[in-house]
C-alpha atoms as a PDB file:
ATOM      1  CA  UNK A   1     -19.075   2.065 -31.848  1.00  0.00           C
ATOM      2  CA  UNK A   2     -21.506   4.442 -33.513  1.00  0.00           C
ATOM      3  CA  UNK A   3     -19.085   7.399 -33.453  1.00  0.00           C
ATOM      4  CA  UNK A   4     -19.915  10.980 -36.068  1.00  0.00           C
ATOM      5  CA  UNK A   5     -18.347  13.972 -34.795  1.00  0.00           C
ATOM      6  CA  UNK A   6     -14.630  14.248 -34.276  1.00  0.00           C
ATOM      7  CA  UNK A   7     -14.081  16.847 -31.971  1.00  0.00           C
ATOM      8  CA  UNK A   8     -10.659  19.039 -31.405  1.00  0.00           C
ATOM      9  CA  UNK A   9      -9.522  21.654 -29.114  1.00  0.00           C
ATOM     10  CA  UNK A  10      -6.234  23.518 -28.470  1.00  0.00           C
ATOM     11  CA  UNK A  11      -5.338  25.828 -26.087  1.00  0.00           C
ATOM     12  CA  UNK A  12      -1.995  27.938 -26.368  1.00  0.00           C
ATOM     13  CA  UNK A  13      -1.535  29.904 -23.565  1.00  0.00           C
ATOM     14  CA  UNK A  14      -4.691  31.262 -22.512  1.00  0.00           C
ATOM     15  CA  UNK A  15      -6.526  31.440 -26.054  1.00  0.00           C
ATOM     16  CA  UNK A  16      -8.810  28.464 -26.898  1.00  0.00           C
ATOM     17  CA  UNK A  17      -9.265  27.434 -30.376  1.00  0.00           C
ATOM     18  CA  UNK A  18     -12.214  24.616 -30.886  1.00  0.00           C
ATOM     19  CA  UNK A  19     -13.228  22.680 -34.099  1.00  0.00           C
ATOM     20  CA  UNK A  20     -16.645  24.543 -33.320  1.00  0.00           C
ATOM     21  CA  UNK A  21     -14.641  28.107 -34.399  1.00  0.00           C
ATOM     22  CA  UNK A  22     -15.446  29.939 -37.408  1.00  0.00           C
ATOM     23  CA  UNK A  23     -15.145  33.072 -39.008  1.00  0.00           C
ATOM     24  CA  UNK A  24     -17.772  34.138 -42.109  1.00  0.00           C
ATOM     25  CA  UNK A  25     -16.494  34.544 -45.003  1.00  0.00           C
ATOM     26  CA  UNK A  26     -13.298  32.534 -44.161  1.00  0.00           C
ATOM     27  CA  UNK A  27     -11.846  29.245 -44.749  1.00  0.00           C
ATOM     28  CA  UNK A  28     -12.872  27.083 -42.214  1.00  0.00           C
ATOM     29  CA  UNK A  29      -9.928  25.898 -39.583  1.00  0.00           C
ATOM     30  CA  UNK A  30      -8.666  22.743 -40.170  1.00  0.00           C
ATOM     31  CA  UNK A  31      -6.075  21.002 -38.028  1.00  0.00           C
ATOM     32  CA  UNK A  32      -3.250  18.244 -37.852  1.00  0.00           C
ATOM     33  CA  UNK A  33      -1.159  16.474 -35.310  1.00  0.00           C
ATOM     34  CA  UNK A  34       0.679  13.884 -34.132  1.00  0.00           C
ATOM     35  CA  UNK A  35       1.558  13.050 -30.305  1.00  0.00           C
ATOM     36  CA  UNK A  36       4.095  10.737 -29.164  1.00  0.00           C
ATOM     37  CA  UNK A  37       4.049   9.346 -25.503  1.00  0.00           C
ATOM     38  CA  UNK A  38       6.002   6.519 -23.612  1.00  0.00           C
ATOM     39  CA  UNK A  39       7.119   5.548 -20.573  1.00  0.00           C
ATOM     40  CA  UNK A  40      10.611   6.614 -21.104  1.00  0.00           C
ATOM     41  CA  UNK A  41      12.025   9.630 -19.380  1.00  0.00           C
ATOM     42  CA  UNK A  42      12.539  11.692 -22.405  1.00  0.00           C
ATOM     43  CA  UNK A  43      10.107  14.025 -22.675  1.00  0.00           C
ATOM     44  CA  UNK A  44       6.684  13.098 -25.155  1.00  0.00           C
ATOM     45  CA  UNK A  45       6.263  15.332 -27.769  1.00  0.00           C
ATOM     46  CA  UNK A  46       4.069  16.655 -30.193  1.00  0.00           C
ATOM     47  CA  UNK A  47       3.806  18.301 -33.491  1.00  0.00           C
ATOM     48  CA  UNK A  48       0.404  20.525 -34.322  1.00  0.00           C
ATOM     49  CA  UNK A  49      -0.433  22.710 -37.296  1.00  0.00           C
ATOM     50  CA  UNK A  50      -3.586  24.502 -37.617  1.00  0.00           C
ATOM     51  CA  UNK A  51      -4.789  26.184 -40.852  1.00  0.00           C
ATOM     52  CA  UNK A  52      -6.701  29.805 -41.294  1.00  0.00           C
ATOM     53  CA  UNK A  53      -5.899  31.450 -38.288  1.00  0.00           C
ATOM     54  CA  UNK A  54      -6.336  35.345 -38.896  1.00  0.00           C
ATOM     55  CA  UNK A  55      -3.642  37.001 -39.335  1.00  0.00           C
ATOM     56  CA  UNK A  56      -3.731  38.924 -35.037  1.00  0.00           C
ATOM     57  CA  UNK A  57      -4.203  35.068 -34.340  1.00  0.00           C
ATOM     58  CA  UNK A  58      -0.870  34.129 -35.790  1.00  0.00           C
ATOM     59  CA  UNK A  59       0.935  36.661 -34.862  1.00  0.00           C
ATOM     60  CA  UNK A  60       0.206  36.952 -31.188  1.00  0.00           C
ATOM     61  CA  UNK A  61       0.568  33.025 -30.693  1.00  0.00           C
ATOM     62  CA  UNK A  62       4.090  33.474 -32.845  1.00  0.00           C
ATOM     63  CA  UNK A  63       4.879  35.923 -30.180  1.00  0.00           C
ATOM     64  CA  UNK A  64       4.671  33.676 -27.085  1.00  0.00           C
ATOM     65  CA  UNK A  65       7.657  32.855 -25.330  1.00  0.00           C
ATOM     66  CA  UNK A  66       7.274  28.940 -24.387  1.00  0.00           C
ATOM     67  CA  UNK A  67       3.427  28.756 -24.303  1.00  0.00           C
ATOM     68  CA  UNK A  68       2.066  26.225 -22.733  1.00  0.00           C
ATOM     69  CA  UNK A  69      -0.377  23.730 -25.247  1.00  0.00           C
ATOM     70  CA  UNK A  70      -2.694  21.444 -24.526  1.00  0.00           C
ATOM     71  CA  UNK A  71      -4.472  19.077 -27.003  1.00  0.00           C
ATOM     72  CA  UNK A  72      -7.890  17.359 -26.670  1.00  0.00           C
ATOM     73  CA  UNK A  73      -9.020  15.433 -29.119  1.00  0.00           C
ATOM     74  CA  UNK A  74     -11.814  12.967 -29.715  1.00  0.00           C
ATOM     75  CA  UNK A  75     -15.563  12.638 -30.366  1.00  0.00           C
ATOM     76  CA  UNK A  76     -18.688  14.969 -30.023  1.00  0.00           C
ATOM     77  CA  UNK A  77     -20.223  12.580 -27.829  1.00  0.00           C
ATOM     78  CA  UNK A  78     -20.452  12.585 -24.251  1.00  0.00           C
ATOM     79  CA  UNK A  79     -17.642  11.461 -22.409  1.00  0.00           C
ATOM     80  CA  UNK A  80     -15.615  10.526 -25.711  1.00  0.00           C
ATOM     81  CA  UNK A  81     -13.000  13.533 -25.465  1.00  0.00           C
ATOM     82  CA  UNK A  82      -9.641  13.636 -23.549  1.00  0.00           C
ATOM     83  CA  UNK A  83      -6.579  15.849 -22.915  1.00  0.00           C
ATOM     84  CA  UNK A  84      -3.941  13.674 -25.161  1.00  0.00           C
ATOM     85  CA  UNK A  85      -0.624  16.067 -24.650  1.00  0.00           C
ATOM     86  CA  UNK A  86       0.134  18.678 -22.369  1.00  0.00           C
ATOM     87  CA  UNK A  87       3.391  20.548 -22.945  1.00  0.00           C
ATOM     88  CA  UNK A  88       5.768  23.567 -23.516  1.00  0.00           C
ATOM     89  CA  UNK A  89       5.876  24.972 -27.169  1.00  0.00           C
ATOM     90  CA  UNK A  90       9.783  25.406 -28.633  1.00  0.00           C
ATOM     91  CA  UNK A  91       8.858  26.505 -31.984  1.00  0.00           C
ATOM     92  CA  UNK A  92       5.834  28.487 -33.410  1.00  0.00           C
ATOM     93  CA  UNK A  93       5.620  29.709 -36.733  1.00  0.00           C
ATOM     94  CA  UNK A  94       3.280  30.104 -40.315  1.00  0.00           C
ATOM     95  CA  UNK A  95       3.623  28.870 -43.645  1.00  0.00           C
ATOM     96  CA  UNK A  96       1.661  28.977 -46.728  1.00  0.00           C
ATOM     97  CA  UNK A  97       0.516  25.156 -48.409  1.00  0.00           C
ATOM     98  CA  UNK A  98      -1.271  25.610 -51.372  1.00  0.00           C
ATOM     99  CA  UNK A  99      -4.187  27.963 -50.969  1.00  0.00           C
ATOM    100  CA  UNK A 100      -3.826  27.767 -46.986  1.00  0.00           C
ATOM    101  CA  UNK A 101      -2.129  29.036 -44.669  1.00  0.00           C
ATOM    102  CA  UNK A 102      -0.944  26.677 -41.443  1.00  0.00           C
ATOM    103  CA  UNK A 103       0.302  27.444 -38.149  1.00  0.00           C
ATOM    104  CA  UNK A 104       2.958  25.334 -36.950  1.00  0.00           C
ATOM    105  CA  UNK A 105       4.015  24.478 -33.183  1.00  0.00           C
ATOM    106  CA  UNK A 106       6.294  21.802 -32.114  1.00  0.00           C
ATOM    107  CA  UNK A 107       6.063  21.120 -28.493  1.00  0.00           C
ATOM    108  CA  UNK A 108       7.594  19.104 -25.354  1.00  0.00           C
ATOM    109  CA  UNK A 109       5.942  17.534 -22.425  1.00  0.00           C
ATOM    110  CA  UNK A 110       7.587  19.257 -19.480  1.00  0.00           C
ATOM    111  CA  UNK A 111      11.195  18.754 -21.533  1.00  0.00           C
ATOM    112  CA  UNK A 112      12.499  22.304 -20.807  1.00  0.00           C
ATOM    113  CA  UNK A 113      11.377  22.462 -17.126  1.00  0.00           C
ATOM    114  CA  UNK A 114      13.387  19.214 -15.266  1.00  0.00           C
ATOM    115  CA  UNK A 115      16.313  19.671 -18.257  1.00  0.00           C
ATOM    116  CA  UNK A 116      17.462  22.874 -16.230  1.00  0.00           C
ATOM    117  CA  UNK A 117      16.368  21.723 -12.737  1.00  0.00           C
ATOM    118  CA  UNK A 118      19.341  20.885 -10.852  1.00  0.00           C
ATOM    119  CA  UNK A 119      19.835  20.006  -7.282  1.00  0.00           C
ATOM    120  CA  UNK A 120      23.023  20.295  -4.493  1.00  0.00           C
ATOM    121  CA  UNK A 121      22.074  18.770  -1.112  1.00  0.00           C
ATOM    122  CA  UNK A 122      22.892  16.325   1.083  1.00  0.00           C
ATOM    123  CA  UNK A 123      20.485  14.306   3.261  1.00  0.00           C
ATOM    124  CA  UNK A 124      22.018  12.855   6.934  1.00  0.00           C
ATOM    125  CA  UNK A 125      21.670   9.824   7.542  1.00  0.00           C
ATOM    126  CA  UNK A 126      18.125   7.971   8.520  1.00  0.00           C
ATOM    127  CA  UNK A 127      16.944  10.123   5.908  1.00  0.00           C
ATOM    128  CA  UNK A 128      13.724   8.307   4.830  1.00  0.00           C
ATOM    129  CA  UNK A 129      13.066   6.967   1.181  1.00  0.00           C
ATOM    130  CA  UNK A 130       9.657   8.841   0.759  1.00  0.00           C
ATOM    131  CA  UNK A 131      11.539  12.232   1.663  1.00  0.00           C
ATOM    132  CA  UNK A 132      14.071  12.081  -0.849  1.00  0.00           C
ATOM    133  CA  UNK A 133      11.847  10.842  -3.936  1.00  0.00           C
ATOM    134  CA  UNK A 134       9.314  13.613  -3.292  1.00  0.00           C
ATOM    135  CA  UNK A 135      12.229  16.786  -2.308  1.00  0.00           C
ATOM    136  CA  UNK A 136      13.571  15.329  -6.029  1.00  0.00           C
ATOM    137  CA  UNK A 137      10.352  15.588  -7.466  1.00  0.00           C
ATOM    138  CA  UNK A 138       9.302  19.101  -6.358  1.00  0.00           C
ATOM    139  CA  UNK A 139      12.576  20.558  -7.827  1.00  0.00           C
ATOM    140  CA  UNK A 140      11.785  18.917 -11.122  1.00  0.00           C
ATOM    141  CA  UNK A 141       9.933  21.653 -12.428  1.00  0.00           C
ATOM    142  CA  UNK A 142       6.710  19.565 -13.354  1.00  0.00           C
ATOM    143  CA  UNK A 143       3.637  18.208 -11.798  1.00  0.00           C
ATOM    144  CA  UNK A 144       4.252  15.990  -8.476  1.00  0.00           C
ATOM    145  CA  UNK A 145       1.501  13.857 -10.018  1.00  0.00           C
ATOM    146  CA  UNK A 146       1.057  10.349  -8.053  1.00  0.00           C
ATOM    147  CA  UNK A 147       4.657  10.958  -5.909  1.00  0.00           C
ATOM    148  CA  UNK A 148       3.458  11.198  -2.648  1.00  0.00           C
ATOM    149  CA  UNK A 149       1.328   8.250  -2.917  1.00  0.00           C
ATOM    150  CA  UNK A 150       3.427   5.632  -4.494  1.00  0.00           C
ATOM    151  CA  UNK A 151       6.598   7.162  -2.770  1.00  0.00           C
ATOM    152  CA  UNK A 152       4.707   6.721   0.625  1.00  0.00           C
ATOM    153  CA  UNK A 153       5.517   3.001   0.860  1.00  0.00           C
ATOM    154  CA  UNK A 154       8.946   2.953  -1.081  1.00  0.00           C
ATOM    155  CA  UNK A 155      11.608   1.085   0.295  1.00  0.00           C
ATOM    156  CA  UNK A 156      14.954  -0.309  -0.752  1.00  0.00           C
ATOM    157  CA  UNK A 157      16.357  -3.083  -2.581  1.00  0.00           C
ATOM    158  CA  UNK A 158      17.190  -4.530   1.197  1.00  0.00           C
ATOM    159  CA  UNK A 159      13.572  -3.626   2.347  1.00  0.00           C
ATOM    160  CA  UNK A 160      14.920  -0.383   4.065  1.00  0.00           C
ATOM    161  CA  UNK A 161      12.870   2.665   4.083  1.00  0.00           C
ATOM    162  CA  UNK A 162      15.404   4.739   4.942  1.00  0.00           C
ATOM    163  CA  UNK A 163      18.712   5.252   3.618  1.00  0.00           C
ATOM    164  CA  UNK A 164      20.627   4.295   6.750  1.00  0.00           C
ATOM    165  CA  UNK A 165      23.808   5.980   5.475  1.00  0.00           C
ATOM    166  CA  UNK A 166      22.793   9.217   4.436  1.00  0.00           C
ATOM    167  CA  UNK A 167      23.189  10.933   0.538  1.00  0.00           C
ATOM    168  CA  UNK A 168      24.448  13.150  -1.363  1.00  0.00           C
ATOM    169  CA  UNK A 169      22.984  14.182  -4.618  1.00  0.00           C
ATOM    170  CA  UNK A 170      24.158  16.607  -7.234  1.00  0.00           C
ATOM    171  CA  UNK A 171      23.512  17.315 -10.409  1.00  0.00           C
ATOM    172  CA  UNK A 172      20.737  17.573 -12.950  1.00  0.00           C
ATOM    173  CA  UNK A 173      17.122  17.134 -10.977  1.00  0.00           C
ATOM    174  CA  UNK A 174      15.947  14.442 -13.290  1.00  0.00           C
ATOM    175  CA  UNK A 175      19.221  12.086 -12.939  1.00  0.00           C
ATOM    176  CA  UNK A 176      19.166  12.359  -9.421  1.00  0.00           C
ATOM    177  CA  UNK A 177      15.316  11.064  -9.419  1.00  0.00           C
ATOM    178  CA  UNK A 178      16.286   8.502 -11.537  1.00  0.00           C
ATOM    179  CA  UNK A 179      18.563   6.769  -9.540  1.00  0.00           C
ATOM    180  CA  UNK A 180      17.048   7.258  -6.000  1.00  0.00           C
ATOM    181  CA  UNK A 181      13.365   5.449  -7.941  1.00  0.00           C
ATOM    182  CA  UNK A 182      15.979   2.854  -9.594  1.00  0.00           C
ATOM    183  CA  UNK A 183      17.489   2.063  -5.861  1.00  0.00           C
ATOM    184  CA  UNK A 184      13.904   1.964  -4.700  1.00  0.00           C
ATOM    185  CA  UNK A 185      12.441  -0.616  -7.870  1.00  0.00           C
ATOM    186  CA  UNK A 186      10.217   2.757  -9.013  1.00  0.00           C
ATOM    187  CA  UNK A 187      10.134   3.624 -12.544  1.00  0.00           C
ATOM    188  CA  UNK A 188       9.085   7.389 -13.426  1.00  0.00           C
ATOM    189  CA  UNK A 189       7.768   9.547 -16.765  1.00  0.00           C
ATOM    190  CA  UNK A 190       6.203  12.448 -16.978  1.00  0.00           C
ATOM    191  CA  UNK A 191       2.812  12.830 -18.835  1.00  0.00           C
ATOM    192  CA  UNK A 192       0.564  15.855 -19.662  1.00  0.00           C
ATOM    193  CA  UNK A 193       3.146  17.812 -17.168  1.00  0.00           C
ATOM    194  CA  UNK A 194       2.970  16.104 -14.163  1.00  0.00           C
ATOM    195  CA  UNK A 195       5.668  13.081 -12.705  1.00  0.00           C
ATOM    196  CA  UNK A 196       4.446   9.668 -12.788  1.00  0.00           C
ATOM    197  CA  UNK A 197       5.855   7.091 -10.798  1.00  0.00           C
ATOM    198  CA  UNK A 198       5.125   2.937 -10.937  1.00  0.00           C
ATOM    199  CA  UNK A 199       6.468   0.453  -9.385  1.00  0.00           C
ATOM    200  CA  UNK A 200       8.696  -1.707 -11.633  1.00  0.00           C
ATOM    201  CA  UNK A 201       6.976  -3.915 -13.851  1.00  0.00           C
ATOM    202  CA  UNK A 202       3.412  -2.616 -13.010  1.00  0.00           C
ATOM    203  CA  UNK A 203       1.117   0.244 -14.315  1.00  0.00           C
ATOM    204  CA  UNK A 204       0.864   3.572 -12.835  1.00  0.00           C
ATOM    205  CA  UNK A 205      -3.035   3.102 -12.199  1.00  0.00           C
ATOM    206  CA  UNK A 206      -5.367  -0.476 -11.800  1.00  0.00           C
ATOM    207  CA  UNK A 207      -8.532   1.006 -13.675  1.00  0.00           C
ATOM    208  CA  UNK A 208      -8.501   0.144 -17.249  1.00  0.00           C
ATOM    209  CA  UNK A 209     -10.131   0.755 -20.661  1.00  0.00           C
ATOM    210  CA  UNK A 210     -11.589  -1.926 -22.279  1.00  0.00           C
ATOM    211  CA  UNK A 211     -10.872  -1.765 -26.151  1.00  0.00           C
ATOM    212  CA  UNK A 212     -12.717  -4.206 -28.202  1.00  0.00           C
ATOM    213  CA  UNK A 213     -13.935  -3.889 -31.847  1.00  0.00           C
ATOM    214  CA  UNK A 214     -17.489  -2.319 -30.399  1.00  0.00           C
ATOM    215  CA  UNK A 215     -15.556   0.207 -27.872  1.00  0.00           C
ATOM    216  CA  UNK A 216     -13.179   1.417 -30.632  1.00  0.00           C
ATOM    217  CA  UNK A 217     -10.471  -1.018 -31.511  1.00  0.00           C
ATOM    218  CA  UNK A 218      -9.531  -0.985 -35.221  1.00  0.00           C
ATOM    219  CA  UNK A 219      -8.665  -3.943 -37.117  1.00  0.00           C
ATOM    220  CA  UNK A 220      -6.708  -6.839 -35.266  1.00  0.00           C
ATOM    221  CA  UNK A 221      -4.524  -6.510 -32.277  1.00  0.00           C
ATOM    222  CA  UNK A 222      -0.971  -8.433 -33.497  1.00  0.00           C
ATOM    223  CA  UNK A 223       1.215 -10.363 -31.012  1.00  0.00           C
ATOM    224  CA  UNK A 224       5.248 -10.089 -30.771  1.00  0.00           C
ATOM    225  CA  UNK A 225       7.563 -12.314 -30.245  1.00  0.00           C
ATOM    226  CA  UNK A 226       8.972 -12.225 -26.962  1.00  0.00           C
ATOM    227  CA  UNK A 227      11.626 -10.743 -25.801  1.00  0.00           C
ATOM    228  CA  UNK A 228      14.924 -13.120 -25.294  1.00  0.00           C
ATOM    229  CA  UNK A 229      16.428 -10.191 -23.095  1.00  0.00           C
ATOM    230  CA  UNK A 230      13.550  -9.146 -20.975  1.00  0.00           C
ATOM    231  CA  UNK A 231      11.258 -12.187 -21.478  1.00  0.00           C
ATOM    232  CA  UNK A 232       8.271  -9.838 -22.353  1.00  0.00           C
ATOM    233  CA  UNK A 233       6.130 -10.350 -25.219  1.00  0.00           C
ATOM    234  CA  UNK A 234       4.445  -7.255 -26.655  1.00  0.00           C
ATOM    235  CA  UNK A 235       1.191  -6.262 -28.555  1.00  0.00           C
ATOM    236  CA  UNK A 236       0.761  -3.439 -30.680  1.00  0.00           C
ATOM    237  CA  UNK A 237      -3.040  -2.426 -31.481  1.00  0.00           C
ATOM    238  CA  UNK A 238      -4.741   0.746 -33.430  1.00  0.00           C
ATOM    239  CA  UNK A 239      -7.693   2.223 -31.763  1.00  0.00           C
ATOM    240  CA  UNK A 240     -10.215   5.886 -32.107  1.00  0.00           C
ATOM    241  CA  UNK A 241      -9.191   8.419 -30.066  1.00  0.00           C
ATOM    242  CA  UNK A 242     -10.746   7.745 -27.079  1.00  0.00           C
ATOM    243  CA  UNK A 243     -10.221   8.233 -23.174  1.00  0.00           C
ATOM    244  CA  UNK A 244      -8.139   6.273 -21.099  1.00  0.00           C
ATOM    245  CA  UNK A 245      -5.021   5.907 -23.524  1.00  0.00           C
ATOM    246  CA  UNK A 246      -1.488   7.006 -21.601  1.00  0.00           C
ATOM    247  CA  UNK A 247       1.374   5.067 -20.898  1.00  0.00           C
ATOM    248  CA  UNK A 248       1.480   3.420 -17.498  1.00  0.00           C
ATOM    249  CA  UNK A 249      -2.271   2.688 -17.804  1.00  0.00           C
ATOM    250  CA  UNK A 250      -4.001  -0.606 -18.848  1.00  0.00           C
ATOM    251  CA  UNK A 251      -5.840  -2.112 -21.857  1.00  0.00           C
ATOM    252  CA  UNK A 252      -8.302  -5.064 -21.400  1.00  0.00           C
ATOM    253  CA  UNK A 253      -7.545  -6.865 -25.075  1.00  0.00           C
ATOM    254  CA  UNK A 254     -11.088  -8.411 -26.281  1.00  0.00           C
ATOM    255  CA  UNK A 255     -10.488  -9.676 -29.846  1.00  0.00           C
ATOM    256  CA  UNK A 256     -10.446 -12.543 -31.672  1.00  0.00           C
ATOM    257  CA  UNK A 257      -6.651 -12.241 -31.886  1.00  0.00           C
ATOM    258  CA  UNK A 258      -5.355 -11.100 -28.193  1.00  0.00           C
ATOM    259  CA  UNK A 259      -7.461 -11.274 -24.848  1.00  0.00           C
ATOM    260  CA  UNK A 260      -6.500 -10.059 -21.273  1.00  0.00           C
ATOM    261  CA  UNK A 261      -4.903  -7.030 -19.609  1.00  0.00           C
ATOM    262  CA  UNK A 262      -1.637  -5.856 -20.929  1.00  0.00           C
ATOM    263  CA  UNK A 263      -0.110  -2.328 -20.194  1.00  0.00           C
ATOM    264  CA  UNK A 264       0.290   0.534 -22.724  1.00  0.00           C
ATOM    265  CA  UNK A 265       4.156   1.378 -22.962  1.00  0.00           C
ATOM    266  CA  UNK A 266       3.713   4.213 -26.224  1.00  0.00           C
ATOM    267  CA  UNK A 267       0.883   5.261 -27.714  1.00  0.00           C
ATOM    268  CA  UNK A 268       1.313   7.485 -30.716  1.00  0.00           C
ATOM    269  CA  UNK A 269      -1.390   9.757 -31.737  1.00  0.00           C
ATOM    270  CA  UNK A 270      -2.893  11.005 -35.611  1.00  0.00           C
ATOM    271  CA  UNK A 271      -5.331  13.195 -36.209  1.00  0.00           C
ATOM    272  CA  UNK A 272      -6.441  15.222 -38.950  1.00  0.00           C
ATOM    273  CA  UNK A 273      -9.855  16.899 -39.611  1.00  0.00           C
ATOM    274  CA  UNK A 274      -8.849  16.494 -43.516  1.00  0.00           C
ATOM    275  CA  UNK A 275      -8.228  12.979 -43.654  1.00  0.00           C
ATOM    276  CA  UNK A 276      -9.682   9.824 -41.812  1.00  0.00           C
ATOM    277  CA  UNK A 277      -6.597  10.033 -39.590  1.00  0.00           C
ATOM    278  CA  UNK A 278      -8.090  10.039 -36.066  1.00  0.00           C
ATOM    279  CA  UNK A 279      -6.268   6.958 -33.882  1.00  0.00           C
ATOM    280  CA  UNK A 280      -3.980   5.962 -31.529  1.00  0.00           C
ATOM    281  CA  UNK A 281      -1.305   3.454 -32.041  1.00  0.00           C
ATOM    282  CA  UNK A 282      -0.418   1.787 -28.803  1.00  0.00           C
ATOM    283  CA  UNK A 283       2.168  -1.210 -27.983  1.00  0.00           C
ATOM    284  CA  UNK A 284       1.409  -3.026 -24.787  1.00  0.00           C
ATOM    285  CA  UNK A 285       3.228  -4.804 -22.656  1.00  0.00           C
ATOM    286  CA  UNK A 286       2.959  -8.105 -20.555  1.00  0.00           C
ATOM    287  CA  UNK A 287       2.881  -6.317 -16.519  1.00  0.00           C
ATOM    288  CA  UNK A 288       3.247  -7.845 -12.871  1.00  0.00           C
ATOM    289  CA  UNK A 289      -0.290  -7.911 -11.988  1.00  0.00           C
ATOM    290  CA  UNK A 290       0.098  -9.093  -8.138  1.00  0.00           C
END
C-alpha cells in the first residue's frame, strides 16, 4: 500500500482542529494518542495530547464541562480516513515538555452517560423481548445504534419472544441491559457513542475488511493457543490506520501466516505525527459464522 500523508482531525466540542492547521510564525501542531476499544462493556477510552495550541485555544477547551471528542485519524488519500473514538472528555488540561507546550484530554466512550442511567419499572406479563431490550437501551444515555434491528428477532433461551411471566427491573440502566441481552444469547458494547448489540459468538456486522500485506497489514499476523476454557483460539495482528477496524466487525486474514475471517475483539490505537507510530493493534477471535 503506497500510503504518504497521515492525516488527523479532532473535534472538541464544536471547534475542529486538522493536521492541515497552522499559524505563521508558530510551531506547527503536532499530536499524540492512543485509543483503546473492545467488546467489553466498560467503556473504550482514549488518551490525546496536542501541542501549540494558542493560548484562547487552551483555555477555552480547558473550560469545557464534559466535551464531547471525536478522533479521525488516517491517510490523505481518498477513502483512507475514519472516526476511531468518539467519547466524553473527564480531564483537560496543559503542560509544558521541553520547548512545547501540549494539551492533554483523557476521554470515555459514552462511560459517564449509562454509569448514571438508572431504571425502576416493571413490565406485565407477555411483555415482548424486543420491547424490553430497546426501553433499556433508550434510557442508557448513548446511541441506540443496531438495537432495534438485532433486538427485532430476539428470543429466549426456551425460544420465547416474550417473557411470559412478566419483569421487574431496577437498578443501574446498563446492568439491567446486560442481563435481559444475556437471557436473550445477545452480547452488547458501546462504540463511538452508540449501543451495539451481537448475537453471541458472532460479529455485530457481515461486511469485512480485508487486511493483507498490500491493504495495510504490518509484519506477520501470530496465532494463539487456544483457549482450554472457551475453546477459542485467537490472533493478534498490527495494521495502518485504516477504515473498517472496531470491535464486533470482521478481518479477512491473507498472509503467509493466518488466512480466513476471524472477528476483531480489541483493537488498540497509536498515533503520533512525531514518530512512525500510526497503527492499530487488533486481537481476533475465532466467530460462529452460520
Amino acid at each position: 500500500m503506497n500510503l504518504r500523508d497521515r492525516y488527523w482531525e479532532i473535534t472538541v466540542g464544536t471547534r475542529q482542529i486538522a493536521s492541515a492547521t497552522t499559524t505563521p510564525g508558530k510551531r506547527p501542531l503536532s499530536a499524540a494518542f492512543e485509543v483503546s476499544k473492545s467488546l467489553g462493556r466498560e467503556p473504550n477510552r482514549a488518551s490525546l495530547k496536542i501541542a501549540n495550541l494558542s493560548r484562547s485555544t487552551r483555555e477555552s477547551l480547558e473550560q469545557l464541562e464534559e466535551p464531547e471528542i471525536q478522533i479521525r485519524a488516517g491517510y490523505q488519500e481518498q477513502g483512507l480516513q475514519d472516526t476511531i473514538f468518539v467519547g466524553d472528555t473527564q480531564d483537560i488540561y496543559s503542560a509544558r515538555e521541553g520547548p512545547d507546550i501540549w494539551t492533554m484530554f483523557e476521554s470515555e466512550d459514552g462511560g459517564s452517560s449509562y454509569r448514571s442511567a438508572r431504571l425502576a419499572m416493571t413490565f406485565e406479563p407477555g411483555a415482548l423481548v424486543r420491547t424490553v431490550i430497546q426501553t433499556i437501551a433508550g434510557a442508557m444515555g448513548v446511541g441506540i445504534g443496531n438495537t432495534a434491528a438485532v433486538a427485532s428477532s430476539a428470543t429466549l433461551e426456551n425460544g420465547s419472544a416474550v417473557f411470559a411471566r412478566g419483569l421487574a427491573i431496577e437498578g443501574p440502566a446498563w446492568r439491567s441491559l446486560d442481563t435481559v441481552c444475556r437471557s436473550a444469547s445477545l452480547r452488547w458494547s458501546v462504540q463511538n457513542g452508540v449501543l451495539q448489540l451481537r448475537q453471541q459468538n458472532a460479529p455485530a456486522e457481515i461486511s469485512a475488511t480485508l487486511l493483507s500485506p498490500s491493504t495495510g497489514l504490518v509484519g506477520s499476523p501470530a496465532r494463539g493457543t487456544r483457549d482450554p476454557r472457551t475453546g477459542e483460539v485467537s490472533v493478534t495482528a498490527q495494521a495502518l490506520i485504516i477504515p473498517g477496524f472496531f470491535p464486533g466487525s470482521v478481518v479477512v486474514l491473507d498472509s503467509t501466516t493466518v488466512q480466513g475471517s476471524w472477528m476483531v475483539h480489541t483493537v488498540r490505537y497509536t498515533g503520533s505525527t512525531t514518530a512512525n507510530d500510526w497503527y492499530a493493534e487488533l486481537t481476533l477471535k475465532e466467530y460462529d459464522a452460520a
